[in-house]
Protein backbone atom coordinates (compact mmCIF):
# COMPACT_ATOMS: atom_id res chain seq x y z
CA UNK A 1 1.59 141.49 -86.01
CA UNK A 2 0.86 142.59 -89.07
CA UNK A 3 3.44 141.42 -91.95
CA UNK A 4 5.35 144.24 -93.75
CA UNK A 5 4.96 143.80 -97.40
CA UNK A 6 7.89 144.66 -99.38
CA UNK A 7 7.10 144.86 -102.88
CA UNK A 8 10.14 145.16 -106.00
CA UNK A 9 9.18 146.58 -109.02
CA UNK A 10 10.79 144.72 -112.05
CA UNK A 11 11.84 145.50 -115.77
CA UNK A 12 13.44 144.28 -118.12
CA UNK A 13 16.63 143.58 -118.39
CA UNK A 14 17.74 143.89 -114.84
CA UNK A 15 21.00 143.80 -113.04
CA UNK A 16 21.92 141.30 -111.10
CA UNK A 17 22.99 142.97 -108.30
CA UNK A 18 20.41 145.28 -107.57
CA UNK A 19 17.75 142.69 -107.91
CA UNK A 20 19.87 140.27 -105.31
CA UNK A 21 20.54 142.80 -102.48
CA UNK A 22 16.45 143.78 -101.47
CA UNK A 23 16.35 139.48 -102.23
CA UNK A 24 18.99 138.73 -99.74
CA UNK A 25 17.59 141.08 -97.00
CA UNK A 26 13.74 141.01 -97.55
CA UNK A 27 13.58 137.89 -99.49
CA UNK A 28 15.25 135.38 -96.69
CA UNK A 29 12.88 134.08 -93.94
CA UNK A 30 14.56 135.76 -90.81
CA UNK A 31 11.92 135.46 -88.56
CA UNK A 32 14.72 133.90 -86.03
CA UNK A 33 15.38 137.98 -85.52
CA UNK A 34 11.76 139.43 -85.51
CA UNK A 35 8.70 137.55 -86.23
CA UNK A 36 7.08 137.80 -88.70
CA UNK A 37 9.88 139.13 -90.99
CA UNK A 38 9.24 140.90 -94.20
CA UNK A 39 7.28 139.06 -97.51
CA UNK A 40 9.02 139.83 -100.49
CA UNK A 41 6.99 140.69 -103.92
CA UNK A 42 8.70 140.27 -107.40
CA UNK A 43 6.28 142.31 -109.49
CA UNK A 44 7.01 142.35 -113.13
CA UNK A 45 6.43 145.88 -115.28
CA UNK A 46 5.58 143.55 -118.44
CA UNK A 47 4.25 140.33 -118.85
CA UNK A 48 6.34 137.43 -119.54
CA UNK A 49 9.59 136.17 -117.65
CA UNK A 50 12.25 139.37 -117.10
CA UNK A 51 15.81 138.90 -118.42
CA UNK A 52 18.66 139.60 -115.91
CA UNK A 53 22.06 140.74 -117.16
CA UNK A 54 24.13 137.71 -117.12
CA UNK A 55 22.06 135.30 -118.51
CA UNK A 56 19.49 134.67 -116.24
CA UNK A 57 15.78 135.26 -115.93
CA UNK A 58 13.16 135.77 -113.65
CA UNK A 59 9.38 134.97 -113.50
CA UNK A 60 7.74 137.15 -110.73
CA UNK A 61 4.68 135.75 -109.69
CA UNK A 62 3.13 139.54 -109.56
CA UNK A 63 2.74 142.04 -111.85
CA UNK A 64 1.96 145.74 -110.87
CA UNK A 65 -1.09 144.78 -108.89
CA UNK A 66 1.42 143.89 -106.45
CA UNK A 67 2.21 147.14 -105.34
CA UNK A 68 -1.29 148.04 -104.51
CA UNK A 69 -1.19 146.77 -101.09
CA UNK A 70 2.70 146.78 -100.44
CA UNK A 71 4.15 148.99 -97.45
CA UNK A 72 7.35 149.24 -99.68
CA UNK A 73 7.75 149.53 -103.24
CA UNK A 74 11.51 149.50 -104.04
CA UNK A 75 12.31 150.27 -107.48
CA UNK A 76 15.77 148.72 -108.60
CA UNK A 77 18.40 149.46 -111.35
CA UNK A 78 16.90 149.83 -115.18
CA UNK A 79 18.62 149.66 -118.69
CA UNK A 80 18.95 153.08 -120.42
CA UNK A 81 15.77 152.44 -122.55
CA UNK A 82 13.42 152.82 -118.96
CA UNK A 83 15.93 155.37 -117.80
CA UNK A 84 15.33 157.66 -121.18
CA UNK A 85 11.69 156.85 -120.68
CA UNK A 86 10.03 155.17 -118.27
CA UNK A 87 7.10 152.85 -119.13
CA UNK A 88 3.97 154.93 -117.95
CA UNK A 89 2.58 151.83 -116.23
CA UNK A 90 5.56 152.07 -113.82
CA UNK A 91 5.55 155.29 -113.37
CA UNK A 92 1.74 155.35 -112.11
CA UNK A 93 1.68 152.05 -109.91
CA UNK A 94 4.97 153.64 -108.26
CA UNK A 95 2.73 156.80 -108.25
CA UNK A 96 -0.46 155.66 -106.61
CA UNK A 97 1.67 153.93 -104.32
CA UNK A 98 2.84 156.80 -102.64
CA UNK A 99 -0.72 158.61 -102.58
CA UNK A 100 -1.49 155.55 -100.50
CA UNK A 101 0.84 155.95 -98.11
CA UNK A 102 3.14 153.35 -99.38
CA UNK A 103 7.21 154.05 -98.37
CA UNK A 104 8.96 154.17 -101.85
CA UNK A 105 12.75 153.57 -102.20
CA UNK A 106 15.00 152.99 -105.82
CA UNK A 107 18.07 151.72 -105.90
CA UNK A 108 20.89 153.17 -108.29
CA UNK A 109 18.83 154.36 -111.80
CA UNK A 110 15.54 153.29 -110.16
CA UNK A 111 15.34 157.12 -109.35
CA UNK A 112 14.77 157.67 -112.71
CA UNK A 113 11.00 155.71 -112.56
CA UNK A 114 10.80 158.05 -109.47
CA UNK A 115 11.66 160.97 -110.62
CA UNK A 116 9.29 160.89 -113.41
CA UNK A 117 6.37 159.85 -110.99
CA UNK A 118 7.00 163.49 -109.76
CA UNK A 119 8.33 162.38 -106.24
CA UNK A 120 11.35 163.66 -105.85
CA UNK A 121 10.15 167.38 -107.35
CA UNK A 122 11.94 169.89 -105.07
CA UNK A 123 13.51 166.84 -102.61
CA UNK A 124 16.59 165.60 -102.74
CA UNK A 125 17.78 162.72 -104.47
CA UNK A 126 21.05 160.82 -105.52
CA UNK A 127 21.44 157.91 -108.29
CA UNK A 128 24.61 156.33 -109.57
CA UNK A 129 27.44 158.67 -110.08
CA UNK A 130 27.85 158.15 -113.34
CA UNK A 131 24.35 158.66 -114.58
CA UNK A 132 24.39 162.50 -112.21
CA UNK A 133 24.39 164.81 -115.42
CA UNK A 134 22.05 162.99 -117.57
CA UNK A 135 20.17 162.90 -114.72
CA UNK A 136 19.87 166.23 -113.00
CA UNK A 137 19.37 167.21 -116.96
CA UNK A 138 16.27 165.35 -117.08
CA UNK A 139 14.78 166.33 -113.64
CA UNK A 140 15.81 169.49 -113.13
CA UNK A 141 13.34 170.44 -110.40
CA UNK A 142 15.00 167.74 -108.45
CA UNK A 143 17.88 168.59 -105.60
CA UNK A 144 20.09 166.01 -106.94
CA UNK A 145 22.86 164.87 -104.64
CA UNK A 146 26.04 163.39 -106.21
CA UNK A 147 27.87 163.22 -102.37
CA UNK A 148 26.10 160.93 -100.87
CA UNK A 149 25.37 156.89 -100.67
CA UNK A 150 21.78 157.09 -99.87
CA UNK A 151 19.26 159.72 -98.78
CA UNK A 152 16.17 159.38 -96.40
CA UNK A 153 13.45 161.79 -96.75
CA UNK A 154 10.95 159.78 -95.41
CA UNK A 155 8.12 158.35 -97.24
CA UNK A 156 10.84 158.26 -100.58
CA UNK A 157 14.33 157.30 -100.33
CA UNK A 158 16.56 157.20 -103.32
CA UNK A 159 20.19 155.18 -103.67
CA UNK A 160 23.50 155.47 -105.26
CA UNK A 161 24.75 152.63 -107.41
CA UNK A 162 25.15 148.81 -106.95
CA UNK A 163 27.00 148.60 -103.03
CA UNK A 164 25.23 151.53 -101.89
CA UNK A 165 21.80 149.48 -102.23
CA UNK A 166 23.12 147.72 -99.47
CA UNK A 167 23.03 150.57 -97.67
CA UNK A 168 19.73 151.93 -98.30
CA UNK A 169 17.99 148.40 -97.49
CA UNK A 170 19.71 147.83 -94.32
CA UNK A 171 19.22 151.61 -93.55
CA UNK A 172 15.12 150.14 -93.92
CA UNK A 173 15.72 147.34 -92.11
CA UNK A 174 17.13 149.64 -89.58
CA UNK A 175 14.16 151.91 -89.19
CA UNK A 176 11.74 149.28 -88.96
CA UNK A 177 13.16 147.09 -86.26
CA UNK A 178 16.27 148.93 -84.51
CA UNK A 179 19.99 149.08 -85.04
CA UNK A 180 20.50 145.74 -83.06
CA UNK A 181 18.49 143.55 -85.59
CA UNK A 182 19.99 145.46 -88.82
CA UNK A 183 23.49 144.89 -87.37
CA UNK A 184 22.54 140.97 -87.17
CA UNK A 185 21.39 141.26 -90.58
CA UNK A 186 24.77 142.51 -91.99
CA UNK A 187 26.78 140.47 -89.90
CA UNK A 188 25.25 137.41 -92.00
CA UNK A 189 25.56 139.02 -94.58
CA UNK A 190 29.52 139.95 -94.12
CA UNK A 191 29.08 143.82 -94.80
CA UNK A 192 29.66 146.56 -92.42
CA UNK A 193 27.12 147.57 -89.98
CA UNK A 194 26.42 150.53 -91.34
CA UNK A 195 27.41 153.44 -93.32
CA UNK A 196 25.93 156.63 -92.75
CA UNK A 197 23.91 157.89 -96.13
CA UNK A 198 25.73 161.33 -96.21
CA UNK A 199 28.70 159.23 -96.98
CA UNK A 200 30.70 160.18 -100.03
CA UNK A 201 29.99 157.44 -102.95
CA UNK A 202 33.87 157.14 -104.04
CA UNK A 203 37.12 158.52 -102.58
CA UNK A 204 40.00 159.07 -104.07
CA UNK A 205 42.07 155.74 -104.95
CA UNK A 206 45.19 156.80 -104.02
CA UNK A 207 44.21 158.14 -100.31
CA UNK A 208 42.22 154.78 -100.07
CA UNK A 209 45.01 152.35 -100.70
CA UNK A 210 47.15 154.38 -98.41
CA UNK A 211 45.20 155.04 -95.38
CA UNK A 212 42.76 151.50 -94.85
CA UNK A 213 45.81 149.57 -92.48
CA UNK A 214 46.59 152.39 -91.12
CA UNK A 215 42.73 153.70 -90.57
CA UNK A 216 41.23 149.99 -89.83
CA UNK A 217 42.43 148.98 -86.80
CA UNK A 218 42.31 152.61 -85.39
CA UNK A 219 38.28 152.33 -85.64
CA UNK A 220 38.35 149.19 -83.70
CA UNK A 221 40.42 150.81 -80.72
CA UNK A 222 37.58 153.79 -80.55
CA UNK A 223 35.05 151.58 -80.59
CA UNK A 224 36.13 149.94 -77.64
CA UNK A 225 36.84 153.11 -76.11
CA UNK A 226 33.60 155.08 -76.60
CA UNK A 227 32.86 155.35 -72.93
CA UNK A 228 36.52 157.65 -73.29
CA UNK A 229 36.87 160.98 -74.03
CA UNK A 230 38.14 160.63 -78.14
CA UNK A 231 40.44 163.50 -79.59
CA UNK A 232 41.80 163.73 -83.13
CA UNK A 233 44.99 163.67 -81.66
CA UNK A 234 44.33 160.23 -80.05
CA UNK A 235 43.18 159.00 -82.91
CA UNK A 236 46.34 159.93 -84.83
CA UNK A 237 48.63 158.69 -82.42
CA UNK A 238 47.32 155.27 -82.74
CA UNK A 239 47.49 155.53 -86.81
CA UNK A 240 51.20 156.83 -86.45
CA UNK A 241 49.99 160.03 -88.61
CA UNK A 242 50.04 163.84 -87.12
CA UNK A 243 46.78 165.22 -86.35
CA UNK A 244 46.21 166.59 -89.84
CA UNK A 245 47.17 164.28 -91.89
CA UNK A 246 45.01 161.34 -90.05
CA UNK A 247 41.91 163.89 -90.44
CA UNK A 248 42.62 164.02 -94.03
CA UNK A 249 43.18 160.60 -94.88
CA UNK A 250 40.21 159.46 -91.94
CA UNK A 251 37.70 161.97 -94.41
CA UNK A 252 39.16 160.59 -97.77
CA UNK A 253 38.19 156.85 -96.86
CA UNK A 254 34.87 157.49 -94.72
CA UNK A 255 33.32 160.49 -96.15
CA UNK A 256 33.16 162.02 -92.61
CA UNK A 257 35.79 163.67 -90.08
CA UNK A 258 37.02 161.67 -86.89
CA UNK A 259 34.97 163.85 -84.29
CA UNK A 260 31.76 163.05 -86.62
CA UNK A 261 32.62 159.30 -86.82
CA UNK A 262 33.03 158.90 -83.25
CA UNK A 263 29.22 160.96 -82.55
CA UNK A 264 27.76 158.72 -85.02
CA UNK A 265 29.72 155.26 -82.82
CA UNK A 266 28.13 156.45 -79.67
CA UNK A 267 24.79 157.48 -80.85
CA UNK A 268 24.87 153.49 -82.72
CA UNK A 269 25.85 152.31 -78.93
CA UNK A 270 23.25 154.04 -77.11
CA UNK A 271 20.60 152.90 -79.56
CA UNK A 272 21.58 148.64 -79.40
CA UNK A 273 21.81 149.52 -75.40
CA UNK A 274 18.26 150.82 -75.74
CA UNK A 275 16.99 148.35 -77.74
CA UNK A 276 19.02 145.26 -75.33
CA UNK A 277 19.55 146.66 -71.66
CA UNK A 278 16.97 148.13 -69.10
CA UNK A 279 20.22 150.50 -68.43
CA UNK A 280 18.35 154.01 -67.47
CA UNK A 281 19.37 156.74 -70.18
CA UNK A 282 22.00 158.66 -67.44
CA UNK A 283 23.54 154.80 -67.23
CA UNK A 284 23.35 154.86 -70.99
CA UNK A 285 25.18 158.02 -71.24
CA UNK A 286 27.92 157.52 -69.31
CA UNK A 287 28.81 154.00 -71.28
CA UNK A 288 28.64 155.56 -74.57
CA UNK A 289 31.30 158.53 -73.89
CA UNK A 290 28.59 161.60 -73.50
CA UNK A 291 29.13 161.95 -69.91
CA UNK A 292 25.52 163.16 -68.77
CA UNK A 293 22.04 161.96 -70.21
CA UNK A 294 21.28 165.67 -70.95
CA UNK A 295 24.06 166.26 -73.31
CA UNK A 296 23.06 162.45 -75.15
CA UNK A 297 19.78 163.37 -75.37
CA UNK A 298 20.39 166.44 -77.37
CA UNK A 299 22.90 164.91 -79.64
CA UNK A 300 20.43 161.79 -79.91
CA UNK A 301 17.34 164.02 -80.88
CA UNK A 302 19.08 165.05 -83.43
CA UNK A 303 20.69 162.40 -85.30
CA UNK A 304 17.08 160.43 -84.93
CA UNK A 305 14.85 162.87 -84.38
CA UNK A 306 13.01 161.34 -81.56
CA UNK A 307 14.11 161.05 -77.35
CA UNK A 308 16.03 158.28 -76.11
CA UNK A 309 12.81 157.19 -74.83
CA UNK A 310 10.77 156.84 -77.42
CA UNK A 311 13.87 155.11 -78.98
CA UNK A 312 13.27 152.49 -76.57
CA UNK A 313 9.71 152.30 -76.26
CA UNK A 314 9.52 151.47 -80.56
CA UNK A 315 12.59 149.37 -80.87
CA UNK A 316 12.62 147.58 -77.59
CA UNK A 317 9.58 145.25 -78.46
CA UNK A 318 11.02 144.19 -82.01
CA UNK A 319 13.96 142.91 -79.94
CA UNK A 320 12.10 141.22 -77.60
CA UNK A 321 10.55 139.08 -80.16
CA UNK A 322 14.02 138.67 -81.62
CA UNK A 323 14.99 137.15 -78.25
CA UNK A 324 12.21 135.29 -77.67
């Protein structure tokens, strides 16, 4: 098997966090979960060793040449001076990339390098919340996004700021080898499994503090109750809240209403049950709280956009080398 090659474009002045999160989950040798794992590229914009905010530097052993062969180019955080003008070498490496056939991802202001390739020209896009005017300013033929943590449209992905690269590269990690092997990954990493991309980047502070211990343990009763019918009202009860005021506290810390929440548990169920069990799908079904393998199979479709089946048939065989 072939290795996937997942190549970072550097610049100057970098931040530290958005250069250590594709490090920490490309850049580690996990081929204890699926073998071979990734290889990691540093590929430097300029020559010369790269200066990281805080004091530190870097010294890829690439430059730009890197990305000629990569499978992903992922384009991190830049200082304003690439953001008000990306260097044009960038800008066509990132660009050539992608007529290759290359999957392209930024993290926080790395949309900026991809925005001015021309790939996110009538797409939609998200970047840091803070940088959403100047940006949407700049690229105005660009369906920019400010609700969201991620978003997925394929062969270009684009991230909101600093955690929400976490996000986005487990959300890779996640397409390429199956939930069950992404989930490992942020267990180790002592993040949350995963948050859906159409999640809002920041609630309000107030509804935060006020809601998590009521909220927290309330997700870890469902989730060991998805093979139950789930009603808002359940879900209340157990948070002590009426109906309406759990649903409005429940969207103010995850972005997304109870019902959805609970969908999105049981379609993450069914897919590590695909991936781990030879369960058939009706068997499947009736675990994960949809009752008949007709009515998962629609609600799966959509969320994934391919059949149970197919689930299994791509994901199973990354697991099995996991295993093995």
């Amino acid at each position: 098997m072939k290795r996937h090659v997942v190549a970072l474009a550097l610049t100057d002045d970098i931040p530290v966090f958005e250069l250590a999160v594709p490090c920490e989950v490309f850049g580690i040798d996990r081929s204890d979960l699926v073998d071979p794992w990734y290889e990691l590229r540093l590929c430097a914009a300029e020559p010369g060793p790269l200066s990281v905010r805080g004091g530190l530097t870097v010294q890829p052993k690439h430059g730009l040449e890197g990305l000629a062969d990569a499978d992903t180019v992922i384009i991190p955080a830049c200082n304003r001076m690439v953001q008000c003008g990306p260097p044009p070498p960038i800008v066509e490496a990132v660009r050539r990339a992608h007529a290759r056939g290359a999957r392209i991802a930024s993290i926080c202001s790395g949309a900026y390098v991809l925005a001015a390739a021309g790939l996110l020209d009538g797409r939609r896009a998200t970047t840091h919340w803070m940088n959403m005017v100047d940006f949407a300013n700049r690229f105005p033929d660009v369906k920019v996004d400010q609700e969201v943590l991620y978003v997925d449209e394929g062969d270009v992905l684009t991230s909101a700021g600093t955690g929400a690269g976490i996000d986005l590269c487990l959300h890779l990690v996640r397409n390429d080898f199956g939930a069950a092997v992404a989930n490992e990954v942020a267990r180790r990493m002592v993040v949350p499994p995963h948050r859906e991309g159409g999640q809002a980047q920041f609630a309000h502070p107030l509804a935060r503090g006020e809601a998590r211990s009521e909220i927290a343990p309330v997700l870890d009763w469902a989730r060991d109750r998805l093979d139950q019918p789930l009603t808002v009202a359940q879900l209340a009860q157990q948070a002590h809240l009426s109906p309406r005021t759990f649903a409005r506290r429940f969207r103010d810390n995850l972005g997304v209403s109870p019902l959805q929440w609970v969908l999105e548990q049981r379609i993450r169920r069914a897919q590590e049950l695909l991936e781990t069990t030879d369960e058939p799908v009706e068997r499947i079904a009736w675990r994960t709280g949809f009752g008949t393998a007709v009515n998962m199979r629609q609600h799966f479709r959509r969320f994934t956009s391919i059949s149970p089946q197919t689930y299994r048939q791509t994901f199973r065989r990354a697991h099995a080398r996991a295993a093995g």
